[in-house]
Protein backbone atom coordinates (compact mmCIF):
# COMPACT_ATOMS: atom_id res chain seq x y z
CA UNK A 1 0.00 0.00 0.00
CA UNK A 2 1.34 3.40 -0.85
CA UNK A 3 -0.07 4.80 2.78
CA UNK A 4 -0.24 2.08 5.55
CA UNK A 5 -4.22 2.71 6.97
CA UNK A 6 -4.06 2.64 10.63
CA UNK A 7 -7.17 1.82 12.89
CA UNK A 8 -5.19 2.63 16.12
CA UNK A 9 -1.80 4.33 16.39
CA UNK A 10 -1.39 2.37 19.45
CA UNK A 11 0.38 -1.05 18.21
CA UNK A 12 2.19 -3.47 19.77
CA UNK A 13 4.79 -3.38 16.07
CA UNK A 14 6.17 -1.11 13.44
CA UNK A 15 3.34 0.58 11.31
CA UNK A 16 5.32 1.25 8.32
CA UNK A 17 5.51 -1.81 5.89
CA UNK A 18 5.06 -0.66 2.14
CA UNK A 19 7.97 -2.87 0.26
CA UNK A 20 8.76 -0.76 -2.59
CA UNK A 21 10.43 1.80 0.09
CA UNK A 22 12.05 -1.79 1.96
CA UNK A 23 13.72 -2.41 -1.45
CA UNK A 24 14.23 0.61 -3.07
CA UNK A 25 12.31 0.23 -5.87
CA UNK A 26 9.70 2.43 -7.74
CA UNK A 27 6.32 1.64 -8.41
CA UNK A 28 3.78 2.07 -10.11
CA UNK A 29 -0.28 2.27 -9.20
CA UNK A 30 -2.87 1.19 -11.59
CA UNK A 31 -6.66 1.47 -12.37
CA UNK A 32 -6.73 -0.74 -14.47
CA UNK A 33 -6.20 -4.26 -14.97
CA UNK A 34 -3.23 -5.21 -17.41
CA UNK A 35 -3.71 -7.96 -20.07
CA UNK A 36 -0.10 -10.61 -19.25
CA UNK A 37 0.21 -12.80 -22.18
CA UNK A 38 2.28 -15.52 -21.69
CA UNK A 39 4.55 -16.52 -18.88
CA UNK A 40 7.36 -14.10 -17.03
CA UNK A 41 10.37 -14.74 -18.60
CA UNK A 42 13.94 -13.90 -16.49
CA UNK A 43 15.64 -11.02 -18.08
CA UNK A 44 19.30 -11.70 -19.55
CA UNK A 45 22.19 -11.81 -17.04
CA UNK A 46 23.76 -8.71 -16.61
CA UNK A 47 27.31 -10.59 -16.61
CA UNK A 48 29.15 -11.11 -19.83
CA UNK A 49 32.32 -13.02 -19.83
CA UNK A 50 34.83 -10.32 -21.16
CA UNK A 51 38.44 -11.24 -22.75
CA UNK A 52 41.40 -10.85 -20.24
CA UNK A 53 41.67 -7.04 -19.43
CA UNK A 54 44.46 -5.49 -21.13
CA UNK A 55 44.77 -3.19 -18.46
CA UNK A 56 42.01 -2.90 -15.87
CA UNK A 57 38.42 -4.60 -15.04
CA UNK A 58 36.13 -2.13 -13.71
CA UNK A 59 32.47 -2.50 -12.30
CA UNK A 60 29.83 -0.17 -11.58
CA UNK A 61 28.46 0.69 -7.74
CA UNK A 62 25.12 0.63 -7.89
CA UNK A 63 23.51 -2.36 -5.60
CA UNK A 64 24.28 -4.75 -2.18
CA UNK A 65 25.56 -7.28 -4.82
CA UNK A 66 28.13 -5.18 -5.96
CA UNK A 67 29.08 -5.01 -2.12
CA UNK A 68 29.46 -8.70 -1.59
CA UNK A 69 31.21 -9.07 -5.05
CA UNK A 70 33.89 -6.36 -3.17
CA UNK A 71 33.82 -8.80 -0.23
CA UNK A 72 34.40 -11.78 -2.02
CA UNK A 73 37.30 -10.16 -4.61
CA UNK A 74 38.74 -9.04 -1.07
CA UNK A 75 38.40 -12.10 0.81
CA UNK A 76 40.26 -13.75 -2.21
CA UNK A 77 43.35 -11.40 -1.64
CA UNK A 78 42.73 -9.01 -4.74
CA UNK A 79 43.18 -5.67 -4.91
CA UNK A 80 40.60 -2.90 -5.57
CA UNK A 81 40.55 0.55 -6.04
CA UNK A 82 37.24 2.80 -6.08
CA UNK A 83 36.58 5.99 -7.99
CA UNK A 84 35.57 8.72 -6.07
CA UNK A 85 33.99 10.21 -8.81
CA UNK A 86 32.05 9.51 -11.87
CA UNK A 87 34.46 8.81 -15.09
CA UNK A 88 33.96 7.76 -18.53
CA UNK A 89 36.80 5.31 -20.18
CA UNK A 90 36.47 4.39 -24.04
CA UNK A 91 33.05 5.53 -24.09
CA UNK A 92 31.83 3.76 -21.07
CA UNK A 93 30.14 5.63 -18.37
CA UNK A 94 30.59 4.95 -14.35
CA UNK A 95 29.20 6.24 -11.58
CA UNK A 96 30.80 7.00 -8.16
CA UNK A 97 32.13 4.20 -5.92
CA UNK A 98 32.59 2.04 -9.12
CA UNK A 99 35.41 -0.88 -8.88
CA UNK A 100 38.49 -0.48 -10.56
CA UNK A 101 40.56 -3.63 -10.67
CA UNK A 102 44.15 -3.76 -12.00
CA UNK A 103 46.37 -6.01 -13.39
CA UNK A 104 49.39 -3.94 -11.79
CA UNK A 105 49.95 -4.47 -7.95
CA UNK A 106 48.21 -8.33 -8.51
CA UNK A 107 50.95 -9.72 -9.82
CA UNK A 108 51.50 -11.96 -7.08
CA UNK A 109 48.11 -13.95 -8.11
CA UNK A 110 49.65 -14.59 -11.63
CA UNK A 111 46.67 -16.47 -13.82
CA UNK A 112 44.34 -16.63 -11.05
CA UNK A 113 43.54 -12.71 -10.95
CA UNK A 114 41.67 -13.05 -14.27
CA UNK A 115 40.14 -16.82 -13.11
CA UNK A 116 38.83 -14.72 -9.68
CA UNK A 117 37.63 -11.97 -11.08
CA UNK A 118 35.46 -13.22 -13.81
CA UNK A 119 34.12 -15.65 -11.00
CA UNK A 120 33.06 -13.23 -8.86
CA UNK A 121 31.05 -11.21 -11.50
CA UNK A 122 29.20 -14.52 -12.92
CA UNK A 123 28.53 -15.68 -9.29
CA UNK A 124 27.20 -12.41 -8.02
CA UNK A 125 25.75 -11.33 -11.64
CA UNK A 126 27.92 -8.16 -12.17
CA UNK A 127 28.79 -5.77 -15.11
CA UNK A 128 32.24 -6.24 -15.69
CA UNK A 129 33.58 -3.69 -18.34
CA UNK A 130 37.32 -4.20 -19.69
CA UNK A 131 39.77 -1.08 -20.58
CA UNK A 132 42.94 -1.15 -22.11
CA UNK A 133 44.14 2.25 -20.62
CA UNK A 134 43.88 4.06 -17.03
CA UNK A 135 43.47 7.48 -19.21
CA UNK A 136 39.64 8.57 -18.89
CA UNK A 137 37.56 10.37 -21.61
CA UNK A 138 36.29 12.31 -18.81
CA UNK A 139 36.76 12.10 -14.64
CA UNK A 140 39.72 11.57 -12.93
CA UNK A 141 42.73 9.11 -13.89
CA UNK A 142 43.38 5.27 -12.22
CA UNK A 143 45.98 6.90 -11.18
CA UNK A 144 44.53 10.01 -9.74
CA UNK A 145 44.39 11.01 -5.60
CA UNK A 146 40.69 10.81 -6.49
CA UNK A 147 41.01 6.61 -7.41
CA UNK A 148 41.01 5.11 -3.57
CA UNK A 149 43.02 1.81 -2.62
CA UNK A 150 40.51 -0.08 -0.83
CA UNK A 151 41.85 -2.14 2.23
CA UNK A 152 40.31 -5.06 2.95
CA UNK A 153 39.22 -4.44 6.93
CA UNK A 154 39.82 -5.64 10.18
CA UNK A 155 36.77 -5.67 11.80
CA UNK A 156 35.01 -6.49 14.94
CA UNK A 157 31.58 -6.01 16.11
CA UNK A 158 30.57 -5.42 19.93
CA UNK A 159 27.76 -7.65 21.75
CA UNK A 160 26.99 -8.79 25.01
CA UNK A 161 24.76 -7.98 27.61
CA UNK A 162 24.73 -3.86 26.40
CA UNK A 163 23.91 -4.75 23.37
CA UNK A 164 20.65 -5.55 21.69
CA UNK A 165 20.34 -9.36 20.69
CA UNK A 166 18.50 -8.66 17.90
CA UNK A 167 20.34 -5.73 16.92
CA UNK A 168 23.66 -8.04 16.83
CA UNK A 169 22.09 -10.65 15.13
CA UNK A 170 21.48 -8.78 12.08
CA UNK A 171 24.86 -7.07 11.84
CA UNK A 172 26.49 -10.39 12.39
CA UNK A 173 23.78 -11.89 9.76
CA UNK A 174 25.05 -9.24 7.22
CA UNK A 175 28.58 -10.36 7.61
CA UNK A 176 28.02 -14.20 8.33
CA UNK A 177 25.35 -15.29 5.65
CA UNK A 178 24.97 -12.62 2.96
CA UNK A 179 28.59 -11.07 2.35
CA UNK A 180 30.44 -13.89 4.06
CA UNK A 181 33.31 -11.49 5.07
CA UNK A 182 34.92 -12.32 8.34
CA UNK A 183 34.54 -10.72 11.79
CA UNK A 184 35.72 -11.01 15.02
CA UNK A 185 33.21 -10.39 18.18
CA UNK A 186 34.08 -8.90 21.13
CA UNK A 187 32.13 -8.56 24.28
CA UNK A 188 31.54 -5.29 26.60
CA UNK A 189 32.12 -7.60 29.60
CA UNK A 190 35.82 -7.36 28.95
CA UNK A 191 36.25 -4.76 25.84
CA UNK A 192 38.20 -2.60 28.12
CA UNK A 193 41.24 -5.70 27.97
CA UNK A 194 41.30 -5.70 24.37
CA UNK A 195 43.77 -4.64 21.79
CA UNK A 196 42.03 -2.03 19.60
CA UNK A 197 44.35 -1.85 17.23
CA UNK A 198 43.98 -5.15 16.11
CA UNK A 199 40.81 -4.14 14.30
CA UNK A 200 40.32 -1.03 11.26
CA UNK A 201 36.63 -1.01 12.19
CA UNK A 202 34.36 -1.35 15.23
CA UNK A 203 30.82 -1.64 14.72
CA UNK A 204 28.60 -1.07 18.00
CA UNK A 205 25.00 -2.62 17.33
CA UNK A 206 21.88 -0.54 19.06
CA UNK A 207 22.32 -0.90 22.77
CA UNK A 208 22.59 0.71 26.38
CA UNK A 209 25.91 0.83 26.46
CA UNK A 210 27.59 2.22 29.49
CA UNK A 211 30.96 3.30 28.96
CA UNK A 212 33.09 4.50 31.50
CA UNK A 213 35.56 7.65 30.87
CA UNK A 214 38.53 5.58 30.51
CA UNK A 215 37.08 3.76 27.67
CA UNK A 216 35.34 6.35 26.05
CA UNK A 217 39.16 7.76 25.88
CA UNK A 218 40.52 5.24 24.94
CA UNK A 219 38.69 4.74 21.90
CA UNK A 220 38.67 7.92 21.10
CA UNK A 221 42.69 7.97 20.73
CA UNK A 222 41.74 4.96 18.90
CA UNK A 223 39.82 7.16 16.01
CA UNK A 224 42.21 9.46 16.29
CA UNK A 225 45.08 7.34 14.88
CA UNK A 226 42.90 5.56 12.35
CA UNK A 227 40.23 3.71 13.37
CA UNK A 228 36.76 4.03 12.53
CA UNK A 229 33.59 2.99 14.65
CA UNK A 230 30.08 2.55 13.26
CA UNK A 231 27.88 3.22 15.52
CA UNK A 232 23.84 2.44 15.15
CA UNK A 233 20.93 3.30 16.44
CA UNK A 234 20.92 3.36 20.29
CA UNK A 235 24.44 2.91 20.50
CA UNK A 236 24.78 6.79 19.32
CA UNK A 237 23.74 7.95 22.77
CA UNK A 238 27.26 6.28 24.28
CA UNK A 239 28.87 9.58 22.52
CA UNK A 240 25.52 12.01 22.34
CA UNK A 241 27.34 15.26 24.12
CA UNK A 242 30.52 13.75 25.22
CA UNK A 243 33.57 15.65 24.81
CA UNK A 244 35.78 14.55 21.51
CA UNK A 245 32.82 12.85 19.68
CA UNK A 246 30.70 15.54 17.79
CA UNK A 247 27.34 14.25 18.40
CA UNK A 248 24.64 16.78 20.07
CA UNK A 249 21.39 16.27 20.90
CA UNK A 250 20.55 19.73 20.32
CA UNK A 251 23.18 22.63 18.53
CA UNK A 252 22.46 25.01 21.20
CA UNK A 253 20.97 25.66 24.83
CA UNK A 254 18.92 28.04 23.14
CA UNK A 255 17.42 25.12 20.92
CA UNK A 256 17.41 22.77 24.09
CA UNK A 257 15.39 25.16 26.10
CA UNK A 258 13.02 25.51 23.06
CA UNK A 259 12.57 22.01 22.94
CA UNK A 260 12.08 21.55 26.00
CA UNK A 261 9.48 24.29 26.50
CA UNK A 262 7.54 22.93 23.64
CA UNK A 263 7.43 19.38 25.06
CA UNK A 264 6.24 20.11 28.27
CA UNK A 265 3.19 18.15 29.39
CA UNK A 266 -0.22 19.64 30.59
CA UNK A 267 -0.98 20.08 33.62
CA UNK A 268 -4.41 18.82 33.17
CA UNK A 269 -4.58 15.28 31.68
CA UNK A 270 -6.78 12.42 32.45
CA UNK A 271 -5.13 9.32 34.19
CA UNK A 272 -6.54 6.87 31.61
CA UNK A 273 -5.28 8.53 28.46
CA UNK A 274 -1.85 8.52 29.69
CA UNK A 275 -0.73 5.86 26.78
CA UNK A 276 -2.38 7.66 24.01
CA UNK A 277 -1.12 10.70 25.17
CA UNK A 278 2.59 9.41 25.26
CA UNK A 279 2.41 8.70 21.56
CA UNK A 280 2.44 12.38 20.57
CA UNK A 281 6.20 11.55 21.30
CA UNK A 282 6.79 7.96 20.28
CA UNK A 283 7.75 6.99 16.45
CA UNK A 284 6.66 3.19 16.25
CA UNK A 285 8.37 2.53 12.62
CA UNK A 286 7.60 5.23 10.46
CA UNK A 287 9.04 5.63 7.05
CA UNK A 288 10.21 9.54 6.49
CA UNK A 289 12.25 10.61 3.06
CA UNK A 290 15.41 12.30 3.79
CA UNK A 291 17.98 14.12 1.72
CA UNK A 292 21.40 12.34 0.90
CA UNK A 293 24.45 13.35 0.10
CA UNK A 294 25.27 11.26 -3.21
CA UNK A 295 28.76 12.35 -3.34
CA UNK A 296 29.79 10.92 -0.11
CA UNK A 297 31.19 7.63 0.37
CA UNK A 298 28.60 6.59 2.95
CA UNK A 299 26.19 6.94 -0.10
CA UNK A 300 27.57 6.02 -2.88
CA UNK A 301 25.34 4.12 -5.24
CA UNK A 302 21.90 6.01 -4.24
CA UNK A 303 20.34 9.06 -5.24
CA UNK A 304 19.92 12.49 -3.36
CA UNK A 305 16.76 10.93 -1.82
CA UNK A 306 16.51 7.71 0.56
CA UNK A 307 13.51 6.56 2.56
CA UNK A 308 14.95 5.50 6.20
CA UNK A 309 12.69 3.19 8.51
CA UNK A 310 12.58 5.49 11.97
CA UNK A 311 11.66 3.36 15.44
CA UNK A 312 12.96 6.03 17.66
CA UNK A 313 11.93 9.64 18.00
CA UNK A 314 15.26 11.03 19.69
CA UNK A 315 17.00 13.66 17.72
CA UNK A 316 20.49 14.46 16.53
CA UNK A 317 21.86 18.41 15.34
CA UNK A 318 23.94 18.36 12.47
CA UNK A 319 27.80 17.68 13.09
CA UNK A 320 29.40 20.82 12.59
CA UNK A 321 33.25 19.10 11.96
CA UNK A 322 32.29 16.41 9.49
CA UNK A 323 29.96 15.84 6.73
CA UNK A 324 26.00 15.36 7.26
CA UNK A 325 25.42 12.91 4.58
CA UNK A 326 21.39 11.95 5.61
CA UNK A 327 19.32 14.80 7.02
CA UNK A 328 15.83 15.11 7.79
CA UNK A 329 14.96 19.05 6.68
CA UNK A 330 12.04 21.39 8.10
CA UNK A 331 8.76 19.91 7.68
CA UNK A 332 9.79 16.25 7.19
CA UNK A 333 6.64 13.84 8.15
CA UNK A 334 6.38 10.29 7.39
CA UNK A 335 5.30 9.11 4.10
CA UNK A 336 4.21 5.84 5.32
CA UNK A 337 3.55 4.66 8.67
CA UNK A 338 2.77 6.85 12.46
CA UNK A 339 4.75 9.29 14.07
CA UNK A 340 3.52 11.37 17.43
CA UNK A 341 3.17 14.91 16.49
CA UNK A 342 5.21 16.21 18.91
CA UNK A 343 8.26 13.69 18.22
CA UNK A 344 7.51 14.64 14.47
CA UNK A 345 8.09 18.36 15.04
CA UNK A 346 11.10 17.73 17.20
CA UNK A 347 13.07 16.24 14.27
CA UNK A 348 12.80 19.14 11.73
CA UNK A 349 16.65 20.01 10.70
CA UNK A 350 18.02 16.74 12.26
CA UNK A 351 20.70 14.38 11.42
CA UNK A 352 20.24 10.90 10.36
CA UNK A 353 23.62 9.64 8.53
CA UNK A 354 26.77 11.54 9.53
CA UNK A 355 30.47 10.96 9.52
CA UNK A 356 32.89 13.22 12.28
CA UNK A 357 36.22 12.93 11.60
CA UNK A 358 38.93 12.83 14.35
CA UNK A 359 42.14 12.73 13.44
CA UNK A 360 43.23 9.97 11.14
CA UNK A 361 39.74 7.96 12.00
CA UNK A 362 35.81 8.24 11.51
CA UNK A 363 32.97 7.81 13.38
CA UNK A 364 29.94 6.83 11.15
CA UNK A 365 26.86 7.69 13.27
CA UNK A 366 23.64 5.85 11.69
CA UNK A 367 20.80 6.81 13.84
CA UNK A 368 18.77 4.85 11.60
CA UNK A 369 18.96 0.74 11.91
CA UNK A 370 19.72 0.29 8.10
CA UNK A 371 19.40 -3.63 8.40
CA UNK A 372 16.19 -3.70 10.79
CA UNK A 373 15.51 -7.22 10.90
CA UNK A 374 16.54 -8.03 7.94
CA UNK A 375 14.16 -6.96 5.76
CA UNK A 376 14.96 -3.42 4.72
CA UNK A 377 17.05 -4.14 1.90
CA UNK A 378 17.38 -0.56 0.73
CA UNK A 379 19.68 -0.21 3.50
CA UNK A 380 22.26 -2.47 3.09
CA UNK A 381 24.56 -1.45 0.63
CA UNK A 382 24.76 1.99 3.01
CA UNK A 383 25.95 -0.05 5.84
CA UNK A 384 28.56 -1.58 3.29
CA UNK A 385 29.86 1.92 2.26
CA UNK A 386 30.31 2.84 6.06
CA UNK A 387 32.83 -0.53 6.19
CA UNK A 388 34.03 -0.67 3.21
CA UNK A 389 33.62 2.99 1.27
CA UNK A 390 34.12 5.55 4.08
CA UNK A 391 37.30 6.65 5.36
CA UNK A 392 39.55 4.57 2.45
């Protein structure tokens, strides 16, 4: 359905569950009924078995399959480069974030480069374009600053008991069953012992997560000299005003006290409307469009729109030392699905999708679950630019 039709706000789930926004597709509504002749017939694979590159193999970013066809050329020890920006070679057109795979610097894999690249693309169903020079038409060189080495990361994701089970399990899911990229896990009951600099990325799943000072410092030299956390959902209010991490609830005491002010219950309510009345400032899984930076890592392969699954109502101000990638501007209401009106009007010029730099390191805040439960496909290939796009 294009709006979800509510009988009662009050709902023990999410109320947003339209499928064209969970997949990121358009479509289309019709009056009237269409005349199918014949059966549905599979379109051609979009994977063509090109001759050996001469130079370089490149493929396009534009879906989560090109993200676990990076994972699997990484997991097989190749090495990949990514264009930050959109180039044309001998007449063929690429968008941001698109793979560029050399011959030189995978020497050391002799015959089996070409055997393991072509594998990859027929397995996952990629485009796989051939070139016989790094010299674009138009763009920015193979060998330009602008052309990224990709390192194949280290990473780690934190569970345990201040950490939401179900939260976990879909991160691990993502890495376990769908890319099949290894991960280590390490629990909060003993993070504090462990070597951070084992790891390039961190990845905190939703949670209640109650860091002491020490470790809050501690990975926050860790940032500093390189490392990069991701941080979803709950797990955001760990660093929400805390020295050294960027992250405000509000940009100003001036916009605090206004919020405040505005929020403030009346002093004449009736005991037995007290749930109803607490939804004015709950968001139960709502589905709200927000702008997108396209020309950021963190979104490369989408457009300057995304629709983002909300099940929270707190609010984030824009980063002022970093880049605001996903923002939800004045006026934004949900498209599909319930929001409270005063948790609605309290996220007006908020941020979503952000990355503060510190240092040598990021900190990718998603306030947004991009792989709730699963399901909301449309999400996934941003949570594989935050490990494998952002900060490279």
């Amino acid at each position: 359905e294009p709006v979800t039709k509510l009988e009662d706000s009050i709902t023990y789930d999410i109320t947003a569950w339209s499928l064209p926004y969970a997949m990121g597709l358009d479509a289309y509504a019709l009056r009237q009924l269409i005349q199918v002749s014949g059966d549905y017939q599979n379109p051609p694979a979009a994977y063509v078995v090109p001759e050996d590159a001469a130079y370089a193999y490149v493929s396009p970013w534009r879906s989560f399959q090109d993200a676990k066809y990076l994972a699997y050329l990484q997991k097989n020890g190749v090495k990949v480069r990514s264009a930050a920006y959109p180039f044309t070679v001998e007449g063929k057109q690429f968008p941001r974030g698109s793979l560029i795979i050399t011959k030189r610097n995978n020497e050391e894999l002799g015959q089996d480069f070409h055997r393991i690249v072509k594998m990859g693309a027929e397995e996952f169903d990629r485009e796989l374009a051939t070139t016989s020079t790094g010299f674009v038409d138009s763009g920015y060189d193979f060998g330009s600053g602008n052309v990224n080495y990709l390192e194949a990361p280290r990473i780690a994701i934190v569970g345990g008991s201040q950490t939401r089970s179900t939260s976990f399990g879909q991160v691990w899911y993502f890495f376990e069953q769908e890319i099949e990229y290894p991960v280590s896990v390490l629990d909060t009951d003993y993070l504090n012992r462990v070597d951070l600099d084992e790891y390039d990325v961190i990845i905190l799943p939703s949670g209640f997560y109650r860091f002491q000072d020490n470790m809050l410092e501690e990975m926050s030299d860790w940032v500093s000299s390189g490392g990069r956390i991701i941080a979803m959902d709950g797990a955001l209010n760990a660093f929400a005003d805390k020295d050294g991490f960027g992250l405000k609830q509000y940009a100003s005491e001036e916009e605090k006290k206004k919020a405040e002010k505005e929020n403030e219950d009346k002093p004449l309510r009736r005991y037995e409307d007290r749930e109803r009345e607490s939804m004015k400032d709950n968001i139960p899984g709502a589905i709200y469009q927000m702008q997108l930076d396209d020309s950021h890592p963190l979104a490369f392969g989408y457009s300057k729109e995304y629709f983002t699954l909300k099940i929270g109502s707190r609010r984030y101000a824009y980063l002022e030392r970093g880049w605001n990638v996903g923002v939800l501007k004045e006026g934004a209401k949900p498209v599909n699905g319930f929001a409270g009106s005063r948790a609605n009007k309290g996220l007006s010029e908020s941020l979503v999708f952000g990355v503060y730099n510190k240092g040598g390191g990021e900190i990718v805040y998603l306030a947004d679950n991009p792989l709730f439960r699963s399901f909301w496909e449309n999400g996934k290939l941003l949570f594989a630019n935050a490990v494998f796009m952002v900060g490279q």
